[in-house]
C-alpha atoms as a PDB file:
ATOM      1  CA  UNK A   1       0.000   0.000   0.000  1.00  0.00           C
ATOM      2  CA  UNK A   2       1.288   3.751  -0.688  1.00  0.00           C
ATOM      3  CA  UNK A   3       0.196   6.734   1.144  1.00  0.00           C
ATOM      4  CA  UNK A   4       0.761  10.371   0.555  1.00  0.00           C
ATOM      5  CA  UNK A   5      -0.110  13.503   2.823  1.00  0.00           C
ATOM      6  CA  UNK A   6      -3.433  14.762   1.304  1.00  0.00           C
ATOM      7  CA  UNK A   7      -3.380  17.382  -0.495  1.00  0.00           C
ATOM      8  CA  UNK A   8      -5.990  19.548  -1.895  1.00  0.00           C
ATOM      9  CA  UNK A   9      -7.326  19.364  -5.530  1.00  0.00           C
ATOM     10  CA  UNK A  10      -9.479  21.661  -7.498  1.00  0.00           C
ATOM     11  CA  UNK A  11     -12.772  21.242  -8.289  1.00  0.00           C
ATOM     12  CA  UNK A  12     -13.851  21.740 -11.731  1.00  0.00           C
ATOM     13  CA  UNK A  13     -17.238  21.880 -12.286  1.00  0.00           C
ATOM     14  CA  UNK A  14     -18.393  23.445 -15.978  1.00  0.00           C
ATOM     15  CA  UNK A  15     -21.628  23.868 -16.264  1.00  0.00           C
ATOM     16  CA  UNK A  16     -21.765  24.498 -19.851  1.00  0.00           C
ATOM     17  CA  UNK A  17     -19.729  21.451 -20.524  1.00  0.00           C
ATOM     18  CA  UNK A  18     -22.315  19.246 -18.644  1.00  0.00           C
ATOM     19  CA  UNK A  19     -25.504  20.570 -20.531  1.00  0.00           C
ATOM     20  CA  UNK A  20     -23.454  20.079 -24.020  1.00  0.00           C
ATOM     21  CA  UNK A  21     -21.992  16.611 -23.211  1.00  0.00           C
ATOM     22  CA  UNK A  22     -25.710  14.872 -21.297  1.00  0.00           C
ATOM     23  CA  UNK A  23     -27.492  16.101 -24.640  1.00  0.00           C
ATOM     24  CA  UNK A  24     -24.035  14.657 -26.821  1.00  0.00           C
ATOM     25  CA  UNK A  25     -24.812  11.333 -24.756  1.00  0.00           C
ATOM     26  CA  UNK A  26     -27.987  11.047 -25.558  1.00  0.00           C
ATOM     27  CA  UNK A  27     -27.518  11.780 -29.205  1.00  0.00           C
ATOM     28  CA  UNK A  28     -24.874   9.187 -29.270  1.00  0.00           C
ATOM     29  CA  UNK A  29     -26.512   6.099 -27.167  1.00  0.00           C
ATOM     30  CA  UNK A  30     -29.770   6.790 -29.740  1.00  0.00           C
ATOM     31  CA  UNK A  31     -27.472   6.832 -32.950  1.00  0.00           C
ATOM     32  CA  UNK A  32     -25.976   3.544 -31.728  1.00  0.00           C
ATOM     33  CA  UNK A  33     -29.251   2.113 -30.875  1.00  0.00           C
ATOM     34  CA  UNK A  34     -30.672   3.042 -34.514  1.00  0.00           C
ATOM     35  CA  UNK A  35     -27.865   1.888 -36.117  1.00  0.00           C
ATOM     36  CA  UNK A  36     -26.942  -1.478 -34.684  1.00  0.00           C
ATOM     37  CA  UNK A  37     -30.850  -2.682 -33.854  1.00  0.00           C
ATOM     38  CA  UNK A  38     -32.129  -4.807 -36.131  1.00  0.00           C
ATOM     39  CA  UNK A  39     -35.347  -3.619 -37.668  1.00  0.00           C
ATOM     40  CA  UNK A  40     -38.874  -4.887 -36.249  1.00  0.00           C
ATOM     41  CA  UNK A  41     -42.359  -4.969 -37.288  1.00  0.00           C
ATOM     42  CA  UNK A  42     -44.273  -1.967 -35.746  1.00  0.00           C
ATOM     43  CA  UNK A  43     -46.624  -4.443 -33.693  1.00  0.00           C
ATOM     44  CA  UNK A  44     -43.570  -6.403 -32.186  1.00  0.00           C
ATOM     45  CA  UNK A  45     -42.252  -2.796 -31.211  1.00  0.00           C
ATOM     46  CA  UNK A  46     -45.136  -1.676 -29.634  1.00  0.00           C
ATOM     47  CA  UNK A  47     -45.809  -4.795 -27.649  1.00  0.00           C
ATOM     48  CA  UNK A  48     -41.891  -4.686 -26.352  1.00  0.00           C
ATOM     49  CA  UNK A  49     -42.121  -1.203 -25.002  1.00  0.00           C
ATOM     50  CA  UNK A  50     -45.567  -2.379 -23.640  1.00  0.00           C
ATOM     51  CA  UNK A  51     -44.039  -4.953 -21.548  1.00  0.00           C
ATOM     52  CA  UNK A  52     -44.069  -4.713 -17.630  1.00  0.00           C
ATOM     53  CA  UNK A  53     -40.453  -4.890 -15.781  1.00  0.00           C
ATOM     54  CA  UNK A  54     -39.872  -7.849 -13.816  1.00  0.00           C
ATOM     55  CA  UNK A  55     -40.573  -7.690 -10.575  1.00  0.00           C
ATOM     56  CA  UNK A  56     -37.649  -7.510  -7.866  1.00  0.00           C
ATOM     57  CA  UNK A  57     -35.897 -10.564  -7.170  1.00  0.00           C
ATOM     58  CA  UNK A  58     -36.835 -10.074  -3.672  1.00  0.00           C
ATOM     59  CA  UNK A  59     -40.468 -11.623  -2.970  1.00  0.00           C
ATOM     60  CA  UNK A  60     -42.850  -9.401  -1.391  1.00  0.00           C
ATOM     61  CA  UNK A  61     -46.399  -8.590  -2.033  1.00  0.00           C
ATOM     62  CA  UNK A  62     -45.517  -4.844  -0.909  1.00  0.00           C
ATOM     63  CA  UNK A  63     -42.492  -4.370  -3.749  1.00  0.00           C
ATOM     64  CA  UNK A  64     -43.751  -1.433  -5.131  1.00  0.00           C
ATOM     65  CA  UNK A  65     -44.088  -1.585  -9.484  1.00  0.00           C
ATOM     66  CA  UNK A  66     -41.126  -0.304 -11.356  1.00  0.00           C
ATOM     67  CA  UNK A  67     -40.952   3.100 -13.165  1.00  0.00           C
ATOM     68  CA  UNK A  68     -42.585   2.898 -16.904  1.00  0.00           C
ATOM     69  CA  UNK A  69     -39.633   1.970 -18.972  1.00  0.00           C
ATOM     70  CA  UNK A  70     -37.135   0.835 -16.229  1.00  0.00           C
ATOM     71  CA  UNK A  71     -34.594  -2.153 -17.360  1.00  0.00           C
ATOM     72  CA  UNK A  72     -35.502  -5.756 -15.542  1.00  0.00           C
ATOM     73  CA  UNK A  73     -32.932  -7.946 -13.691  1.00  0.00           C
ATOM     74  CA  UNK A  74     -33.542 -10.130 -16.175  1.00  0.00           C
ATOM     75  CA  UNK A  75     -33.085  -8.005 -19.319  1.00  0.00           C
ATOM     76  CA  UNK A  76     -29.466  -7.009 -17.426  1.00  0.00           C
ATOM     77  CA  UNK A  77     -28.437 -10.634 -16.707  1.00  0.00           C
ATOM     78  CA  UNK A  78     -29.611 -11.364 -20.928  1.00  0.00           C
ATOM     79  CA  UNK A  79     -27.684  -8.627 -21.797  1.00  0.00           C
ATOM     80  CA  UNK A  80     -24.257  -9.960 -23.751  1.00  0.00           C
ATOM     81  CA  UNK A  81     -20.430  -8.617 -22.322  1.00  0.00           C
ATOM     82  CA  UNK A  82     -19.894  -5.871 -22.694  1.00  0.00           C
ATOM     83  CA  UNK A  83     -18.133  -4.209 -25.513  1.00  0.00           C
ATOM     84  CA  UNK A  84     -15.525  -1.577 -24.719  1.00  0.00           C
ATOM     85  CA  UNK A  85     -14.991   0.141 -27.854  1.00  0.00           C
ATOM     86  CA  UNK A  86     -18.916   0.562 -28.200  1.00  0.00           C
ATOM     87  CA  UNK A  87     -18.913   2.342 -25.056  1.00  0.00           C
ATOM     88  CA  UNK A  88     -15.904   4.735 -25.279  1.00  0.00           C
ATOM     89  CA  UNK A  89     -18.835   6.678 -27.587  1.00  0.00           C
ATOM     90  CA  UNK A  90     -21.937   5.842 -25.597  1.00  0.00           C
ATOM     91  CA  UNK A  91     -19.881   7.046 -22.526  1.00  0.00           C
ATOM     92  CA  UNK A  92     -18.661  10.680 -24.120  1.00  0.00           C
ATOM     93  CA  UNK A  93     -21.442  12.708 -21.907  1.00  0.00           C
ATOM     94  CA  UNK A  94     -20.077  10.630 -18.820  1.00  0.00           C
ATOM     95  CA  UNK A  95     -16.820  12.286 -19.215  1.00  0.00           C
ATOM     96  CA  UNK A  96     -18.109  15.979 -18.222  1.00  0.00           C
ATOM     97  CA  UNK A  97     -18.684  14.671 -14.676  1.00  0.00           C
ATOM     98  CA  UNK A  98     -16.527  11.312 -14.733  1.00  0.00           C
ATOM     99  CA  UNK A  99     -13.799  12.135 -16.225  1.00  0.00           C
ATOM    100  CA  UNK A 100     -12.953  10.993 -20.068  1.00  0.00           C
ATOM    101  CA  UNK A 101     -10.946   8.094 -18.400  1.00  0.00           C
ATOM    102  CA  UNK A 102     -13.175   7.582 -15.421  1.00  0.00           C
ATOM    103  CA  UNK A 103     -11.196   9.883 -13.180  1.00  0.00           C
ATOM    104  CA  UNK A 104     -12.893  12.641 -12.290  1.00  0.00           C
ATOM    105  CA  UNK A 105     -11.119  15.724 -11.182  1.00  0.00           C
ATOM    106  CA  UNK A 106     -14.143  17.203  -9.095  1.00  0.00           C
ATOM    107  CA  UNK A 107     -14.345  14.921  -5.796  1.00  0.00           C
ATOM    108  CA  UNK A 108     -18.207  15.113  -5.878  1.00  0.00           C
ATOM    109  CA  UNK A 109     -18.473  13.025  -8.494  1.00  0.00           C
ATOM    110  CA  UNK A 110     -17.194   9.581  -8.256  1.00  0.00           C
ATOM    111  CA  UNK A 111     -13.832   7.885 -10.123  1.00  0.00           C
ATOM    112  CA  UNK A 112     -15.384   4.997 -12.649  1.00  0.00           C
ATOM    113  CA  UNK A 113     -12.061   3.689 -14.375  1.00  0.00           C
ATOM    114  CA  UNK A 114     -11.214   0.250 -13.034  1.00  0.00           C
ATOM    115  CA  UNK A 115     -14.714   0.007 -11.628  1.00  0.00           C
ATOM    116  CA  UNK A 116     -16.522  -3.339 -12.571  1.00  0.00           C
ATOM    117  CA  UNK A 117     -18.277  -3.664 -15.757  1.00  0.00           C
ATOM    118  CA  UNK A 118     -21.459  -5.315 -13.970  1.00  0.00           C
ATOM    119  CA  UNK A 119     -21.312  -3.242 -11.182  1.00  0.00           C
ATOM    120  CA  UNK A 120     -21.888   0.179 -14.028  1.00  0.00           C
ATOM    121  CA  UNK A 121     -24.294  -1.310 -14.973  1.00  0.00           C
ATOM    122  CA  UNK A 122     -26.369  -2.574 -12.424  1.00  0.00           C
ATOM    123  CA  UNK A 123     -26.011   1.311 -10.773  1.00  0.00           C
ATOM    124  CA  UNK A 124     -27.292   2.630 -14.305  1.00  0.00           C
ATOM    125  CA  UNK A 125     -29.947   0.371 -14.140  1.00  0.00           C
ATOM    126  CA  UNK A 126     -31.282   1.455 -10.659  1.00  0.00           C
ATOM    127  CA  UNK A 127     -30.941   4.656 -11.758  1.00  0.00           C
ATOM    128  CA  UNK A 128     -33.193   4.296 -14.617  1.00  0.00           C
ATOM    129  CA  UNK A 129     -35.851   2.435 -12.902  1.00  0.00           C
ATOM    130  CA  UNK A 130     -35.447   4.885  -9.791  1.00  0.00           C
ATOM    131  CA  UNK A 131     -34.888   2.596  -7.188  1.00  0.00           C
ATOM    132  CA  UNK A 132     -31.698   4.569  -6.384  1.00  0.00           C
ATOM    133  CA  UNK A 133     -32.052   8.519  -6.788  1.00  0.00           C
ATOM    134  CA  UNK A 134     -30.522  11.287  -8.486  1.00  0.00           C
ATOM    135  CA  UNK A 135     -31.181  14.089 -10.727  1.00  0.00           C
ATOM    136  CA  UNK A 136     -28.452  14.245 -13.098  1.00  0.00           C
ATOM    137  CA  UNK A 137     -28.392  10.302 -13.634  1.00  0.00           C
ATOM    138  CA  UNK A 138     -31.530   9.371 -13.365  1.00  0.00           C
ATOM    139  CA  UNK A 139     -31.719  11.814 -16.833  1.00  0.00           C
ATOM    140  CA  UNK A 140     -28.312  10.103 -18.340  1.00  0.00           C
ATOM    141  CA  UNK A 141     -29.544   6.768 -17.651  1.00  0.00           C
ATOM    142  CA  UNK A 142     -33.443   7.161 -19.302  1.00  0.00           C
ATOM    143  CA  UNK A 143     -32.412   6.488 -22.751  1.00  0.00           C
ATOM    144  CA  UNK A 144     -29.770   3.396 -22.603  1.00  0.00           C
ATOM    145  CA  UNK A 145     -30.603   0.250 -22.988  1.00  0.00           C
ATOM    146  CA  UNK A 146     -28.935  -2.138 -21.035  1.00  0.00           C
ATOM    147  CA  UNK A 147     -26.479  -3.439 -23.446  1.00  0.00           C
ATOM    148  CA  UNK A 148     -25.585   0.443 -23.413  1.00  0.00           C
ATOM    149  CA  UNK A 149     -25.618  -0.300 -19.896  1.00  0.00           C
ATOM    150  CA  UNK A 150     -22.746  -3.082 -20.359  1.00  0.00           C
ATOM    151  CA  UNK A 151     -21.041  -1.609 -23.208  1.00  0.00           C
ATOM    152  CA  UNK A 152     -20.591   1.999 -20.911  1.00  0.00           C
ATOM    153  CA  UNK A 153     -19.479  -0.721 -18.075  1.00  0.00           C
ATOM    154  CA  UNK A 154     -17.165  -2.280 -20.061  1.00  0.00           C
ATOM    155  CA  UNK A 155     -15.524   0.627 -21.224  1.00  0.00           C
ATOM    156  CA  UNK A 156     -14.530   2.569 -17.872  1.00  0.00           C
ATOM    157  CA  UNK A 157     -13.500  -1.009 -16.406  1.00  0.00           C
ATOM    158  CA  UNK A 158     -10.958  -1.090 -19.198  1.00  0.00           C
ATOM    159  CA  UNK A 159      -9.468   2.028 -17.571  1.00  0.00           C
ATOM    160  CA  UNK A 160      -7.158   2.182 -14.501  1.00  0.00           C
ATOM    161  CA  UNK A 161      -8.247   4.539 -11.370  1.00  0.00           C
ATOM    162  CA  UNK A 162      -5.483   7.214 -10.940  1.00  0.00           C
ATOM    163  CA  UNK A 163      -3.687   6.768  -7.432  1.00  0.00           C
ATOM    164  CA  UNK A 164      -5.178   9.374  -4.584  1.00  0.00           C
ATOM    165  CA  UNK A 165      -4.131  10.687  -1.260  1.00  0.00           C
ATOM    166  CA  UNK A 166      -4.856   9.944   2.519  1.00  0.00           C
ATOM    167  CA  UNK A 167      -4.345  12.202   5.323  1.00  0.00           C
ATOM    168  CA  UNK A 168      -1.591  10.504   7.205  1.00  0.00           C
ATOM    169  CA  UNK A 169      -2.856  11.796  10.505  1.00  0.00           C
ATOM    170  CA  UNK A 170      -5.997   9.376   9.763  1.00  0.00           C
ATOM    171  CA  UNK A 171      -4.793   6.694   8.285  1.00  0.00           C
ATOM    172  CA  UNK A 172      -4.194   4.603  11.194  1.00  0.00           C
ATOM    173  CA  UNK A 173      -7.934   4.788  12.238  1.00  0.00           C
ATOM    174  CA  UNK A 174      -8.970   4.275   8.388  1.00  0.00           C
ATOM    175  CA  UNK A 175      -6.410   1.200   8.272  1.00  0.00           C
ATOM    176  CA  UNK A 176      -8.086  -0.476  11.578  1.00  0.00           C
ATOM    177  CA  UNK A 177     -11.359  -0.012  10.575  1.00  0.00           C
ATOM    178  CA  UNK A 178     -10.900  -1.077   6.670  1.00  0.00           C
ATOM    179  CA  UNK A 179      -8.951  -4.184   8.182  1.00  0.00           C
ATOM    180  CA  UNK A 180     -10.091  -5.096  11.537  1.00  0.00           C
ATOM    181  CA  UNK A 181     -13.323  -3.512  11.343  1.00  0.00           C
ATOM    182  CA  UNK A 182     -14.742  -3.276  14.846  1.00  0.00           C
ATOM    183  CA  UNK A 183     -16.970  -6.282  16.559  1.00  0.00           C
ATOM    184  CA  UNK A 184     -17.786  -4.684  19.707  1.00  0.00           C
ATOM    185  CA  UNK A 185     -19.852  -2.198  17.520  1.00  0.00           C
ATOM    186  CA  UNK A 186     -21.002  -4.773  14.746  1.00  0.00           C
ATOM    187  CA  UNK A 187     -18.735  -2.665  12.704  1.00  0.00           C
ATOM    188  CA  UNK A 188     -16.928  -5.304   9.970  1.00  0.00           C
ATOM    189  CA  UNK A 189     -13.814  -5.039   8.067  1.00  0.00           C
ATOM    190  CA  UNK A 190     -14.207  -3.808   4.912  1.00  0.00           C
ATOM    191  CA  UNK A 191     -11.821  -5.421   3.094  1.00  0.00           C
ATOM    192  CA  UNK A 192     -14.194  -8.720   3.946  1.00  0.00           C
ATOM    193  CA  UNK A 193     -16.333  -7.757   1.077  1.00  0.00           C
ATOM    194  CA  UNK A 194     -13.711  -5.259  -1.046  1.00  0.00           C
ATOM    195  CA  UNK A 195     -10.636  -6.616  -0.476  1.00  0.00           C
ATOM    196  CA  UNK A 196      -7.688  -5.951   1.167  1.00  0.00           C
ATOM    197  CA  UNK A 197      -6.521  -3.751  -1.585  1.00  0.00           C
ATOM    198  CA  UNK A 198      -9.858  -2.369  -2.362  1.00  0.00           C
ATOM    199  CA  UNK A 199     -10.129  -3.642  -5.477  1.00  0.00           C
ATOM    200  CA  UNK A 200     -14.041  -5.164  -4.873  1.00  0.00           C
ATOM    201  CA  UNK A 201     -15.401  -8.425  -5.517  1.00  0.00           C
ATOM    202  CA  UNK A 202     -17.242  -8.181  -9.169  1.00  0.00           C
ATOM    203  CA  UNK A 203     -19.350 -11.386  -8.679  1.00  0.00           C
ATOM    204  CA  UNK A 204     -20.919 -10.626  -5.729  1.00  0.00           C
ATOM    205  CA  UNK A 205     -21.766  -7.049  -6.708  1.00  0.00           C
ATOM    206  CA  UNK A 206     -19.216  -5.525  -4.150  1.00  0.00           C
ATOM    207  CA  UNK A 207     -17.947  -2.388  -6.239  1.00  0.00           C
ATOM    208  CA  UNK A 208     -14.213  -1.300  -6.148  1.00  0.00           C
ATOM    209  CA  UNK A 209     -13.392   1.004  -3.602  1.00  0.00           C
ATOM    210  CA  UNK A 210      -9.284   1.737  -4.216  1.00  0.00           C
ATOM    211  CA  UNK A 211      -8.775   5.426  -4.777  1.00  0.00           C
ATOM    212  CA  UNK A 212     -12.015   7.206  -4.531  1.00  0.00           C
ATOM    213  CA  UNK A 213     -12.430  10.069  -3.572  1.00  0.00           C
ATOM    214  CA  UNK A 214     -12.910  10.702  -0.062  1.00  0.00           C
ATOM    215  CA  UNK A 215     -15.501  13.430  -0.355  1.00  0.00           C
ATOM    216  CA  UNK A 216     -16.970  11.030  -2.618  1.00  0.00           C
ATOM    217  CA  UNK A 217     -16.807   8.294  -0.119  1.00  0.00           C
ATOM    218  CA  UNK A 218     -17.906  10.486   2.539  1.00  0.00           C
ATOM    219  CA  UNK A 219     -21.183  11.448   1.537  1.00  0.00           C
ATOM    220  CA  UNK A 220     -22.576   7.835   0.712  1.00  0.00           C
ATOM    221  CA  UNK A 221     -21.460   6.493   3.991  1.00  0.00           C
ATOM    222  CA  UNK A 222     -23.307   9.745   5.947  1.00  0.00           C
ATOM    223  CA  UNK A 223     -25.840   8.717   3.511  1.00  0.00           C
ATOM    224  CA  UNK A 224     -26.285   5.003   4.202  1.00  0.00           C
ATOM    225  CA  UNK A 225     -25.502   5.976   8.144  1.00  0.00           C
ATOM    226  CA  UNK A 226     -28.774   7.841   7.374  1.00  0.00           C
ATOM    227  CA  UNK A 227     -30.986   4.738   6.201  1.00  0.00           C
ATOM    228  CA  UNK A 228     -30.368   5.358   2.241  1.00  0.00           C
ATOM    229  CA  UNK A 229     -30.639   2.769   0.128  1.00  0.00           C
ATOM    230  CA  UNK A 230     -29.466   1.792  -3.802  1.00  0.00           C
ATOM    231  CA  UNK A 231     -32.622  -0.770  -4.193  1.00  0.00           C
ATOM    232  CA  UNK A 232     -34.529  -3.673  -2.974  1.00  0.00           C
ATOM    233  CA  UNK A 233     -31.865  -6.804  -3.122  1.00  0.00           C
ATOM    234  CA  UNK A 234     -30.225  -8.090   0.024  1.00  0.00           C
ATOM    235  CA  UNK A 235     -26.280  -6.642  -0.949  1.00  0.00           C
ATOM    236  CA  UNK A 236     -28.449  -3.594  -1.251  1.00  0.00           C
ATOM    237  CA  UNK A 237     -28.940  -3.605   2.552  1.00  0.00           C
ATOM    238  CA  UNK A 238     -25.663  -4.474   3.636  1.00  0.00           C
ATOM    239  CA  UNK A 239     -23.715  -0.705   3.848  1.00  0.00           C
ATOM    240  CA  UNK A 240     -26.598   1.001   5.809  1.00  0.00           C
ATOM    241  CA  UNK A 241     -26.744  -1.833   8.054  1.00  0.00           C
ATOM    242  CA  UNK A 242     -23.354  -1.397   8.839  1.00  0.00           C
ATOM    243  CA  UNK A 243     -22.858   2.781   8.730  1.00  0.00           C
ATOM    244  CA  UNK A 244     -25.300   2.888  11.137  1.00  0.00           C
ATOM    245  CA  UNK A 245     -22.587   2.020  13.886  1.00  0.00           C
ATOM    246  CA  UNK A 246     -20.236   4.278  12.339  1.00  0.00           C
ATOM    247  CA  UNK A 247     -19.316   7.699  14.120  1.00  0.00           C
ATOM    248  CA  UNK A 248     -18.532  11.003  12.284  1.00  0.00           C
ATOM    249  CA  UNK A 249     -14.769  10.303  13.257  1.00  0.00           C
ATOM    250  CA  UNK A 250     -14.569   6.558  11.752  1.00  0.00           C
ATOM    251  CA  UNK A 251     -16.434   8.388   8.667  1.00  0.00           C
ATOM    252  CA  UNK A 252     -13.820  10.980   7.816  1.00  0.00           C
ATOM    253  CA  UNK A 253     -11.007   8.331   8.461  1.00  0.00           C
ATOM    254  CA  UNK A 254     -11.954   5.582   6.252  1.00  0.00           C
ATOM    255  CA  UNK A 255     -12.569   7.710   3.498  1.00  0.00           C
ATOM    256  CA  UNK A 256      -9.419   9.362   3.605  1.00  0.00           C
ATOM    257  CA  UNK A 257      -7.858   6.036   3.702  1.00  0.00           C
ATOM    258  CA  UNK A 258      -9.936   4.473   0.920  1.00  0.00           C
ATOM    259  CA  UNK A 259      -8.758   7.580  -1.461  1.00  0.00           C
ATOM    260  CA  UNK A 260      -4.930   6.454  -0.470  1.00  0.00           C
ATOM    261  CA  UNK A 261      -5.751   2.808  -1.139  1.00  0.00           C
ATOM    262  CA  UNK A 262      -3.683   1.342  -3.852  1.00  0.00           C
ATOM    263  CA  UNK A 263      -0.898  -1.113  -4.881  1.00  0.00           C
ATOM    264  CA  UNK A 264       1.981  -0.021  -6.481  1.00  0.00           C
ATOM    265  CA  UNK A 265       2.257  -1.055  -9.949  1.00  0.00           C
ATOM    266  CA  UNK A 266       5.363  -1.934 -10.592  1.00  0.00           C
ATOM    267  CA  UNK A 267       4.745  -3.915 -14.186  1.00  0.00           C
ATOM    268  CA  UNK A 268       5.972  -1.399 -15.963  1.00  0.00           C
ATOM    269  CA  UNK A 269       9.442  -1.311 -14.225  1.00  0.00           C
ATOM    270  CA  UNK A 270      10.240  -4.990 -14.275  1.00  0.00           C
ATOM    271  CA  UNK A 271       9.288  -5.393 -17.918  1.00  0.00           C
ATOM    272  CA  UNK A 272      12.061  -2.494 -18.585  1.00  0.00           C
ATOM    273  CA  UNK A 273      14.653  -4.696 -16.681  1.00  0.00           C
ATOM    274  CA  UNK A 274      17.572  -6.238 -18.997  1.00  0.00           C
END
């Protein structure tokens, strides 16, 4: 693991650039869509966009129906790989908040390079059907299908999160509680579900973690300490079950040691050695 004092960063935030690239994205992810769908008779069209979303894949009578237009669990599990190159253009509007490579350079808006391809695209996915809110990409995800969902997936998870910072004065709280976790307060270690070098686990849904930013980071753990929620499905439970028994202080100090979390890559050095 490498740490560096934090330092600060500047936010960038055009607003301009935002309007321009979510209507470019939506352009773009339509173009694709007219180009590469194969043609169908009017009827079978009308009957597709007809057709109810499956219901959660967590039985209860109460599961409220899905937004008009929202992509099923099982139209995202039918859905084929994703295809990186398709999604460097389906993803252009991303890069106004995200980052053209995923890394973001305002800390409100999460990192995506190196983040799972399922994982994209599951988030899209609740975002379109509204089981997890938010303005902006509730609007960015209306119009994609979800083999745009894979294809925009595939694409940042081709990319490599840039390394970030941790305050060194926290890290030794951050590194107990990402590690150790804390059982006297039901509070486990983090790296159970995202690894020890925050990398995630993709098959069980458990997103990457390893140099986010720590505003970033921040804000969704004050959020799930709050009782907020990203859908219906049981790993959709799991973080505000456990923020709960998080204090403000073990907030601030695993986030600041999440955005330092990363392994050294040294690849690139031992492949130059005679």
């Amino acid at each position: 693991m490498s740490f560096r004092l934090a330092g600060t960063r500047p936010a960038v935030v055009n607003a301009v650039a935002l309007v321009l690239a979510l209507s470019t994205g939506v352009v773009l992810a339509q173009n694709t869509k007219a180009q590469t769908a194969p043609k169908a008779p009017a009827a079978a069209a009308a009957s597709s966009t007809a057709k109810p979303a499956a219901a959660s894949s967590a039985p209860t009578a109460a599961t409220p129906a899905a937004a008009p237009g929202a992509t099923s669990d099982n139209d995202m599990a039918s859905a084929k790989p994703g295809d990186a190159t398709a999604g460097q253009a389906k993803a252009a509007a991303c890069g106004a908040c995200h980052g053209a490579d995923g890394n973001s350079t305002d800390p409100q808006y999460p990192k995506l390079a190196g983040q799972h391809e399922m994982y994209i695209a599951h988030q899209l996915h609740n975002f379109k059907s509204g089981s997890r809110q938010n303005p902006i990409m509730t609007g960015m995800a209306a119009p994609l299908s979800d083999q745009d969902m894979h294809d925009i997936g595939a694409y940042f998870a081709s990319k490599r999160s840039l390394p970030g910072v941790a305050d060194q004065a926290l890290v030794d709280q951050g590194q107990k509680l990402y590690r150790e976790g804390d059982p006297t307060r039901g509070i486990p270690a983090c790296m159970a579900c995202h690894s020890i070098d925050g990398r995630g686990n993709p098959g069980a849904m458990y997103p990457q973690l390893t140099s986010q930013h720590a505003q970033y980071i921040e804000a969704k753990l004050k959020d799930f300490h709050d009782g907020v929620t990203w859908g219906n499905e049981a790993h959709a439970q799991i973080m505000p079950t456990i923020a709960k028994n998080l204090d403000p202080q073990d907030i601030t100090a695993l986030a600041s040691y999440i955005e330092g979390l990363h392994v050294v890559d040294n690849s690139a050095s031992v492949s130059a050695s005679p």
